[in-house]
C-alpha atoms as a PDB file:
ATOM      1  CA  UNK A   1      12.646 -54.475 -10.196  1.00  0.00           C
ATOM      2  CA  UNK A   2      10.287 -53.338  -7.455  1.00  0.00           C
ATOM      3  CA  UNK A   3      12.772 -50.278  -6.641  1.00  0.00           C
ATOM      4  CA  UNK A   4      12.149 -48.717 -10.001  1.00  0.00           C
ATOM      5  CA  UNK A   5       8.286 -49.525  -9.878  1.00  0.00           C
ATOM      6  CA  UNK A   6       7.995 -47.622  -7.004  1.00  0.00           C
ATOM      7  CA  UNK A   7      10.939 -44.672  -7.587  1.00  0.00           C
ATOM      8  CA  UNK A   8      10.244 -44.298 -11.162  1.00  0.00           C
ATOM      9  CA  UNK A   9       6.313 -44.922 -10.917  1.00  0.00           C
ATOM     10  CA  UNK A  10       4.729 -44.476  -8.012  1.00  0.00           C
ATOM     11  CA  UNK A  11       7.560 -41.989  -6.173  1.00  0.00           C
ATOM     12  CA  UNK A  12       7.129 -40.092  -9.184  1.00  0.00           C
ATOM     13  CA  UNK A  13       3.577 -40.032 -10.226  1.00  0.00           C
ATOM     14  CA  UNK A  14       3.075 -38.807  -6.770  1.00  0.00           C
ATOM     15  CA  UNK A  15       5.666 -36.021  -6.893  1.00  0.00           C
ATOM     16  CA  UNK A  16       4.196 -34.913 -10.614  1.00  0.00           C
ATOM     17  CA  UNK A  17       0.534 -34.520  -9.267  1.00  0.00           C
ATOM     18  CA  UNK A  18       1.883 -32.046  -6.555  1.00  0.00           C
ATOM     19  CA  UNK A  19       3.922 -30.156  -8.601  1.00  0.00           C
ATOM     20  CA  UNK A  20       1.364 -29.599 -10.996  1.00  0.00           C
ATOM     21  CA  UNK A  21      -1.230 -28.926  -8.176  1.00  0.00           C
ATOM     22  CA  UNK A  22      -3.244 -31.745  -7.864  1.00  0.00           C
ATOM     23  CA  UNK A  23      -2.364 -32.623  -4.387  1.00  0.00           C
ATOM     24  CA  UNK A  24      -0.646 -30.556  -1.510  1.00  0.00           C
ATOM     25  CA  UNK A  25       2.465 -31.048  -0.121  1.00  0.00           C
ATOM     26  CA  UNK A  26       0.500 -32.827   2.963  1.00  0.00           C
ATOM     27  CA  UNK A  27      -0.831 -35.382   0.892  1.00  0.00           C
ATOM     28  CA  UNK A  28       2.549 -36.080  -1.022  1.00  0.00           C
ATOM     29  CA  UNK A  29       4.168 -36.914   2.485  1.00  0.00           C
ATOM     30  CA  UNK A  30       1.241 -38.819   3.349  1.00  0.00           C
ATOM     31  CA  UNK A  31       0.725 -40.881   0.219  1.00  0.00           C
ATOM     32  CA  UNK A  32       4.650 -41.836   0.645  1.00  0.00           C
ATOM     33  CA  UNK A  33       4.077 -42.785   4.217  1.00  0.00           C
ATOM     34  CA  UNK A  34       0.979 -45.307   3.144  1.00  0.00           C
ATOM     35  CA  UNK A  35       3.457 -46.112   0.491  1.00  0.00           C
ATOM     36  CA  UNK A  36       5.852 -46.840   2.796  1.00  0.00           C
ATOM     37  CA  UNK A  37       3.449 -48.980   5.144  1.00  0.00           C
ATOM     38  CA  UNK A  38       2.116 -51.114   2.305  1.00  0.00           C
ATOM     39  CA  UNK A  39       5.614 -52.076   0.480  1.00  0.00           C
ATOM     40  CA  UNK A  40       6.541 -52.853   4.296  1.00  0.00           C
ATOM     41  CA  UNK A  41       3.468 -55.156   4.876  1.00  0.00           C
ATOM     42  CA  UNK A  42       3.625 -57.173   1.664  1.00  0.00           C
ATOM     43  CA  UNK A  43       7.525 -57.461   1.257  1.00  0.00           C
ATOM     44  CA  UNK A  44       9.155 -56.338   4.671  1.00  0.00           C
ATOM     45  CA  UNK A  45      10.162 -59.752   5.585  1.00  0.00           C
ATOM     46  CA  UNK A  46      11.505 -60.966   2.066  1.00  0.00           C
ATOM     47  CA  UNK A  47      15.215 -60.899   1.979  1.00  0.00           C
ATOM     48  CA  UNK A  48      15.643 -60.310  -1.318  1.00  0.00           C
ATOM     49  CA  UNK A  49      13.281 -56.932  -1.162  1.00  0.00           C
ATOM     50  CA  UNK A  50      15.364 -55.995   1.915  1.00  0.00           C
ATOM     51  CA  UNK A  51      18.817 -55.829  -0.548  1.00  0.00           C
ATOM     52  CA  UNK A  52      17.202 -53.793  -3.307  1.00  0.00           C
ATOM     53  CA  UNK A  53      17.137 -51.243  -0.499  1.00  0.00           C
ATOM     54  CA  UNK A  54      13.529 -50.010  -1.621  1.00  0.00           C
ATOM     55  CA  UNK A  55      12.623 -49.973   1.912  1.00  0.00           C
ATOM     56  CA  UNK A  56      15.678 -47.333   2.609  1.00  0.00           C
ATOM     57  CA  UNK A  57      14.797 -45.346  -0.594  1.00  0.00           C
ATOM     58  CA  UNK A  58      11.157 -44.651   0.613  1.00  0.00           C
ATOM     59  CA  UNK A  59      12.642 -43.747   3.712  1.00  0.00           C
ATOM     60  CA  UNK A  60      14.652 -40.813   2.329  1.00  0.00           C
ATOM     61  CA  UNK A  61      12.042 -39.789   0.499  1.00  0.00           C
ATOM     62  CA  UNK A  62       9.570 -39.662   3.539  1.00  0.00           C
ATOM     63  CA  UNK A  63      10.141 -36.128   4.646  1.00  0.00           C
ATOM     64  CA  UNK A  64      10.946 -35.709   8.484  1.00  0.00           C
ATOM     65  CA  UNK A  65       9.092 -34.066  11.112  1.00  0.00           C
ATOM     66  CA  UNK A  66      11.526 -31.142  11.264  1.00  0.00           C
ATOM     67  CA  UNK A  67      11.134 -30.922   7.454  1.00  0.00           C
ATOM     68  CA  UNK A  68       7.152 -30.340   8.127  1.00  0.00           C
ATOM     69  CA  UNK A  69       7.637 -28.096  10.620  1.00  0.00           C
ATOM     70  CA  UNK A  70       9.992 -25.734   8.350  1.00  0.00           C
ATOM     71  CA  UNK A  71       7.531 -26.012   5.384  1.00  0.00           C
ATOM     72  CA  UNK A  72       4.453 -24.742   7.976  1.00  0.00           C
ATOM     73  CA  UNK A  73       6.667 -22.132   9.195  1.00  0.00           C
ATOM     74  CA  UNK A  74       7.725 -21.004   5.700  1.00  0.00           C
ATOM     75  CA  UNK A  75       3.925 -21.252   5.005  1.00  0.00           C
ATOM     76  CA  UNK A  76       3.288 -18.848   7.701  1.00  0.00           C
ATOM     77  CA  UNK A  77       6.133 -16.617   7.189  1.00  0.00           C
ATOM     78  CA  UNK A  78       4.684 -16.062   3.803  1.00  0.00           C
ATOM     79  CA  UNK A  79       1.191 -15.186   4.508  1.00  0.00           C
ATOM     80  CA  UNK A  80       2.359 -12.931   7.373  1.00  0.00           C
ATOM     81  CA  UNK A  81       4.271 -11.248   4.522  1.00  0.00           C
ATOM     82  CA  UNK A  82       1.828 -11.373   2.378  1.00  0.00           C
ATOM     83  CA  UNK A  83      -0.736  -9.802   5.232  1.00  0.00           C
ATOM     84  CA  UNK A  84       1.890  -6.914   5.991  1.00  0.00           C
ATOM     85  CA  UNK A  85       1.625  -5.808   2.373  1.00  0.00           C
ATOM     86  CA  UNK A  86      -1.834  -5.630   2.252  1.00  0.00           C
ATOM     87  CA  UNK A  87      -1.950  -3.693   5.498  1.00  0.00           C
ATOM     88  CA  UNK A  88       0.834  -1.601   4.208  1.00  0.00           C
ATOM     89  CA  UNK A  89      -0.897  -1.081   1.268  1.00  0.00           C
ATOM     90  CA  UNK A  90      -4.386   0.272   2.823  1.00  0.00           C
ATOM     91  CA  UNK A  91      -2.663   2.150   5.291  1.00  0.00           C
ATOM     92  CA  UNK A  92      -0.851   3.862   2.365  1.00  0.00           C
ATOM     93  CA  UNK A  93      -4.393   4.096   0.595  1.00  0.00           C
ATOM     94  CA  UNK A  94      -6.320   5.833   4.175  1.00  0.00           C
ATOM     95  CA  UNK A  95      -3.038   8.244   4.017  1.00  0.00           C
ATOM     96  CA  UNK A  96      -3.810   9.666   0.517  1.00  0.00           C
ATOM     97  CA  UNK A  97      -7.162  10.172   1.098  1.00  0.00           C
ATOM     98  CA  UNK A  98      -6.873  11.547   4.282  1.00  0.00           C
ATOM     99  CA  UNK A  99      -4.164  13.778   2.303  1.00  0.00           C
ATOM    100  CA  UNK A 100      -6.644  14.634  -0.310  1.00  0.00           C
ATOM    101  CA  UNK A 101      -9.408  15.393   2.475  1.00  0.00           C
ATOM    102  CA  UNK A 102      -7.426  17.953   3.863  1.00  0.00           C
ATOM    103  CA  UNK A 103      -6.717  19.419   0.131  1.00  0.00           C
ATOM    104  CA  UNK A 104     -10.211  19.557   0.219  1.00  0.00           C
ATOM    105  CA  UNK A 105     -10.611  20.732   3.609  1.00  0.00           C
ATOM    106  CA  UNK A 106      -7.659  23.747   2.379  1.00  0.00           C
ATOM    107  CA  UNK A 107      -9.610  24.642  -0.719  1.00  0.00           C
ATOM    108  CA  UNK A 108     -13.239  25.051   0.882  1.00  0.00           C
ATOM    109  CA  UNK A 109     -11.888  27.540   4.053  1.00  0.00           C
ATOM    110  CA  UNK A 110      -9.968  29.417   0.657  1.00  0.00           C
ATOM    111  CA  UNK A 111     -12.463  29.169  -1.351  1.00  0.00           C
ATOM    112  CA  UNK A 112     -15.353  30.271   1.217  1.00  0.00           C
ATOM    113  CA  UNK A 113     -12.618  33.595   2.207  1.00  0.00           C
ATOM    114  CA  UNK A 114     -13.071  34.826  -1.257  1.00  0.00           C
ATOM    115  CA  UNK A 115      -9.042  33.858  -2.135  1.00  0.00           C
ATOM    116  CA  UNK A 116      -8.289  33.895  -6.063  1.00  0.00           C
ATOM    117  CA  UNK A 117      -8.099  31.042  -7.465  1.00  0.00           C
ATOM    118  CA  UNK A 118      -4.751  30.728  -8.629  1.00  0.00           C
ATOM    119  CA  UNK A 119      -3.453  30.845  -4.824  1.00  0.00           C
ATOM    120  CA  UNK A 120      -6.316  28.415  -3.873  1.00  0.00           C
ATOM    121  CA  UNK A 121      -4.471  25.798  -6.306  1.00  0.00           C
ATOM    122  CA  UNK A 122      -0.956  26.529  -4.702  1.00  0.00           C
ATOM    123  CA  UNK A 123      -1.680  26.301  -1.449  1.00  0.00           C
ATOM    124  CA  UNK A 124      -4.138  23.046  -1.854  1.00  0.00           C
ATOM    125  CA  UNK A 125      -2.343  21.425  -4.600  1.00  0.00           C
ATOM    126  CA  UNK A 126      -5.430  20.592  -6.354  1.00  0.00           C
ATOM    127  CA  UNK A 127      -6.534  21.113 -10.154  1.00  0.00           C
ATOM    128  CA  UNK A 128      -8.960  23.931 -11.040  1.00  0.00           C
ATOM    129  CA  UNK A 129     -11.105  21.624 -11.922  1.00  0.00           C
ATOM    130  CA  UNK A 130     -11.865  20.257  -8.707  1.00  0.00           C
ATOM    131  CA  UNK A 131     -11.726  23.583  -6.945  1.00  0.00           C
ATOM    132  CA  UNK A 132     -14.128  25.060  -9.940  1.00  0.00           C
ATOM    133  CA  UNK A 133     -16.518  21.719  -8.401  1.00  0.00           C
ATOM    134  CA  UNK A 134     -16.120  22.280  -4.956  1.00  0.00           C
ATOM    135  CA  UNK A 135     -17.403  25.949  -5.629  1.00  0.00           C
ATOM    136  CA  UNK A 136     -20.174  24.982  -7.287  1.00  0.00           C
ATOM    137  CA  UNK A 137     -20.898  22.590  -4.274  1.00  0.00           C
ATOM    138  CA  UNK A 138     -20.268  25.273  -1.588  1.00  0.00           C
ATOM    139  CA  UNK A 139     -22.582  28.441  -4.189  1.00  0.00           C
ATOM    140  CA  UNK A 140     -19.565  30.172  -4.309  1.00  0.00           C
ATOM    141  CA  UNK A 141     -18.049  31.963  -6.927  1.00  0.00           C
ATOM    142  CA  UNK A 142     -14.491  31.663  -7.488  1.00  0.00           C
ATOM    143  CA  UNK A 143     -12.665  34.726  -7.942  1.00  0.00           C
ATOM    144  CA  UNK A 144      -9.946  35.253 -10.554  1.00  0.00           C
ATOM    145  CA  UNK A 145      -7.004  37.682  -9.778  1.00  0.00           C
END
C-alpha cells in the first residue's frame, strides 16, 4: 500500500512537475532524497515496510552521484555548443561586413578614377544602386561607357 502511494503519487507527481518545468532536475533528485529520509524516519524500522521494498524502490530512483555529474557535464557540453554557434555566427557576420567594406572600399578608389560604371559593378560586386549612392556621397559623377 505505501509502495504505490509513494511510486504512483508522490514518485510521480514529482517527476510530472519537472517534466513540465516546474522544478529542475536538482530539485527532483533532492525532493526524492527528503523523500527518501522521511519514509526512512517514520517506517525504517517496521518490518513489514522493509518487505514491500519501498525503501529499495526510492533508492533506484535516487539518482547517483556519477549520474549528477554526467547531467552537469551534458549541461555544459551544451552551452559550450551553444556558445560556439553564436561565436561562429558573429564571426561569420564581422566577415561579411568586412567583405562588403572592402566592396565599398573597391567602388570608391573606381569610382573616384573616373572608371565606368558597368566595370565598377564587376569588379566590386555591388548593385548600381549602391555605387549610384556612394557617388553621390563622394560628389562624383559616375560615368557611363
Amino acid at each position: 500500500m505505501i509502495y504505490y502511494i509513494i511510486n504512483d503519487g508522490i514518485i510521480k507527481s514529482i517527476e510530472e512537475n519537472e517534466k513540465a518545468g516546474n522544478i529542475t532536475y536538482e530539485d527532483t533528485i533532492i525532493l526524492i532524497g527528503l523523500l527518501k529520509k522521511l519514509y526512512t524516519h517514520l517506517y525504517g524500522n517496521i518490518k513489514k515496510f522493509k518487505k514491500e521494498g519501498v525503501n529499495d524502490m526510492i533508492t533506484d530512483k535516487l539518482i547517483l552521484d556519477s549520474d549528477i555529474i554526467r547531467y552537469k557535464r551534458d549541461q555544459m557540453i551544451l552551452r559550450s555548443e551553444q556558445r560556439e554557434k553564436q561565436l561562429i555566427q558573429k564571426a561569420e557576420k564581422l566577415a561579411e561586413k568586412r567583405e562588403e567594406q572592402a566592396r565599398l572600399e573597391t567602388a570608391e578608389e573606381m569610382i573616384l578614377d573616373n572608371e565606368p560604371l558597368e566595370r565598377i559593378i564587376k569588379y566590386s560586386k555591388l548593385s548600381e544602386k549602391k555605387i549610384r549612392q556612394l557617388a553621390k556621397k563622394l560628389s562624383k559623377e559616375i560615368v557611363l561607357q
